[in-house]
C-alpha atoms as a PDB file:
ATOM      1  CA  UNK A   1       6.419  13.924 -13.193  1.00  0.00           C
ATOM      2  CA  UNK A   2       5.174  13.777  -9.425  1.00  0.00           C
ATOM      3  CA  UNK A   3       2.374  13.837 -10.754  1.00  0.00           C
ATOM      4  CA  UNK A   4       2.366   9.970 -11.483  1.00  0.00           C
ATOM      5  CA  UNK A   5       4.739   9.164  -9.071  1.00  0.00           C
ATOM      6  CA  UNK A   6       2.692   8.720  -5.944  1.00  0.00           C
ATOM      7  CA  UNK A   7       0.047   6.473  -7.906  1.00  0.00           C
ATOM      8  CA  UNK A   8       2.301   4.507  -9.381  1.00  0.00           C
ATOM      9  CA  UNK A   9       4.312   3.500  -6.134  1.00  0.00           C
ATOM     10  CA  UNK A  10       1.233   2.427  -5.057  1.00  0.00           C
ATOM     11  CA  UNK A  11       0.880  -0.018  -7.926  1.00  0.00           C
ATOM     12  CA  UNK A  12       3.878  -1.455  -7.737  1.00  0.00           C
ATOM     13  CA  UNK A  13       3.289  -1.734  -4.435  1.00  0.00           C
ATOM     14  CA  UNK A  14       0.627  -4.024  -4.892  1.00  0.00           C
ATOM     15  CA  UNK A  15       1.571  -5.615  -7.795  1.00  0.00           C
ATOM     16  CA  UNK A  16       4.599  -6.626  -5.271  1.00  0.00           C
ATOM     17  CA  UNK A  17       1.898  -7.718  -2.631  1.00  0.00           C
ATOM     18  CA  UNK A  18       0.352 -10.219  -5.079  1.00  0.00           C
ATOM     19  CA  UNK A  19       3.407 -11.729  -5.853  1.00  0.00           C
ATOM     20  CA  UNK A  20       4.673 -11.590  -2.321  1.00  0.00           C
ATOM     21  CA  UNK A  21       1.275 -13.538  -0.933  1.00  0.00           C
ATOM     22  CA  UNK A  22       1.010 -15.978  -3.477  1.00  0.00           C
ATOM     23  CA  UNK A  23       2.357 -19.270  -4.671  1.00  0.00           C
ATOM     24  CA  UNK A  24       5.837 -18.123  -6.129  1.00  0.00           C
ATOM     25  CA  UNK A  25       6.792 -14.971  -3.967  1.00  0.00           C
ATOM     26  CA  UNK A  26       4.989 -16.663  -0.811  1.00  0.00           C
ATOM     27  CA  UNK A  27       7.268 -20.077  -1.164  1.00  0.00           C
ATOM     28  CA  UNK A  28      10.330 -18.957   0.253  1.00  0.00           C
ATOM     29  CA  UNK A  29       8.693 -17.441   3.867  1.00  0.00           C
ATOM     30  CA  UNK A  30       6.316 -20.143   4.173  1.00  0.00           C
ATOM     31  CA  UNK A  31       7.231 -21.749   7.505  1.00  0.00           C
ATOM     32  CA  UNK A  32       6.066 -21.312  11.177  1.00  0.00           C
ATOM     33  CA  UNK A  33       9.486 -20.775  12.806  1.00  0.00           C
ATOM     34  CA  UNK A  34      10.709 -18.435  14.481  1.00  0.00           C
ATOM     35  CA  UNK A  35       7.621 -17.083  15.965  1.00  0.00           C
ATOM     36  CA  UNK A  36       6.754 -12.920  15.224  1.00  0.00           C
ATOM     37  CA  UNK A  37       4.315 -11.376  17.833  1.00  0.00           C
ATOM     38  CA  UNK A  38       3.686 -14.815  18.695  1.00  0.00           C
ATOM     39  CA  UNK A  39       2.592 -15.387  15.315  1.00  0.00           C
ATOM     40  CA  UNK A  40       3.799 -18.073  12.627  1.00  0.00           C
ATOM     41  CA  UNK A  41       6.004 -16.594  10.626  1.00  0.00           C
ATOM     42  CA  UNK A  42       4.154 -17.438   7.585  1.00  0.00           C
ATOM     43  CA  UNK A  43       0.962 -15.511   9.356  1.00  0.00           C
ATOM     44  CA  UNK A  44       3.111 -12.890  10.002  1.00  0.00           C
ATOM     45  CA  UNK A  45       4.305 -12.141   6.915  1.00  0.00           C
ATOM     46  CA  UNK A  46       0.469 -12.146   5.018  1.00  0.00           C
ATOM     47  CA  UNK A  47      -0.568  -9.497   8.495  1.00  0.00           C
ATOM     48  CA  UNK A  48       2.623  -7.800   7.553  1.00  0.00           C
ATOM     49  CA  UNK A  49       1.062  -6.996   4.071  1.00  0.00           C
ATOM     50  CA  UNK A  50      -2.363  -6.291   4.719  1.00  0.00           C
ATOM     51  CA  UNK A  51      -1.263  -3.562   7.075  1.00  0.00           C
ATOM     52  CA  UNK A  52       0.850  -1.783   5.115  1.00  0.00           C
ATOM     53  CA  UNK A  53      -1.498  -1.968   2.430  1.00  0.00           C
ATOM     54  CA  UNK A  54      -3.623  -0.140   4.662  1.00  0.00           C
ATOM     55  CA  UNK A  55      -1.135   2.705   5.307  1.00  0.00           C
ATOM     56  CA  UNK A  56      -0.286   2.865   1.838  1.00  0.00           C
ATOM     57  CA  UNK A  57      -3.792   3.432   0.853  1.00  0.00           C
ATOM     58  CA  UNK A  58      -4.488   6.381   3.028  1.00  0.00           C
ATOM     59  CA  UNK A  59      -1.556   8.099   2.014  1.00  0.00           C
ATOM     60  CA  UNK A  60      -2.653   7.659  -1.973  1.00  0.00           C
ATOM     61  CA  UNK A  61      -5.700   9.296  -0.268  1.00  0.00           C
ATOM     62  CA  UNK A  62      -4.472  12.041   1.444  1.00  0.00           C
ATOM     63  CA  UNK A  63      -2.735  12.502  -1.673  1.00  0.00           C
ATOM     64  CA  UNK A  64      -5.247  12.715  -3.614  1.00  0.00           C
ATOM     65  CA  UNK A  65      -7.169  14.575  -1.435  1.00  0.00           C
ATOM     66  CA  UNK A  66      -4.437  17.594  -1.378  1.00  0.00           C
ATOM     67  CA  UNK A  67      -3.910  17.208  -4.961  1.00  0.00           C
ATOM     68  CA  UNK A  68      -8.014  18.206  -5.437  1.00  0.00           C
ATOM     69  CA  UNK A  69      -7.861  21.172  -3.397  1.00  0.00           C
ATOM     70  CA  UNK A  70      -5.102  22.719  -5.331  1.00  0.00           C
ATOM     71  CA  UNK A  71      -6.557  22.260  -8.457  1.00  0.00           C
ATOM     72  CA  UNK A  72     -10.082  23.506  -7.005  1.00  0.00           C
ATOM     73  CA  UNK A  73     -10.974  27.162  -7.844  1.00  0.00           C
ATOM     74  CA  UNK A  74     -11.229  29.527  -5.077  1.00  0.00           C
ATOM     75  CA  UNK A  75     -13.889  29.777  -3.673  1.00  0.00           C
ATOM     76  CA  UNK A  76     -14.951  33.677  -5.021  1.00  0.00           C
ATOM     77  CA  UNK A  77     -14.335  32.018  -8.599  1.00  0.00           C
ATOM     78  CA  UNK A  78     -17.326  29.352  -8.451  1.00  0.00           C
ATOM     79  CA  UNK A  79     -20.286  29.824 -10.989  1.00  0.00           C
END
């Protein structure tokens, strides 16, 4: 079961990104006040995104990564 469970947060997390940058999940934080990092808050909210996609895409890679090595023989096995 872990074994999908790390992917698949990470596609619902972006499936919630899409929805949460454009037209109907974007409506509701689309105004400039009050001001984030001196940032619009509507800015804000789109950086806010992008850099936890960013974070969320190296862990599904250091994931991945670990998950390799553990199913890679050792290295005495190799033909």
């Amino acid at each position: 079961m872990q074994f999908r469970l790390v992917p698949t947060l990470a596609i619902c997390f972006y499936l919630a990104m899409v929805l949460f940058v454009t037209y109907p999940g974007y409506h509701p934080f689309n105004h400039i006040r009050p001001f984030v990092f001196g940032l619009p808050f509507s800015l804000f909210w789109q950086v806010l995104w992008i850099t936890s996609s960013i974070f969320v895409l190296t862990g599904v890679f250091f994931w991945e990564k670990r998950r390799a090595e553990r199913s890679a023989p050792p290295d005495g096995e190799r033909e």
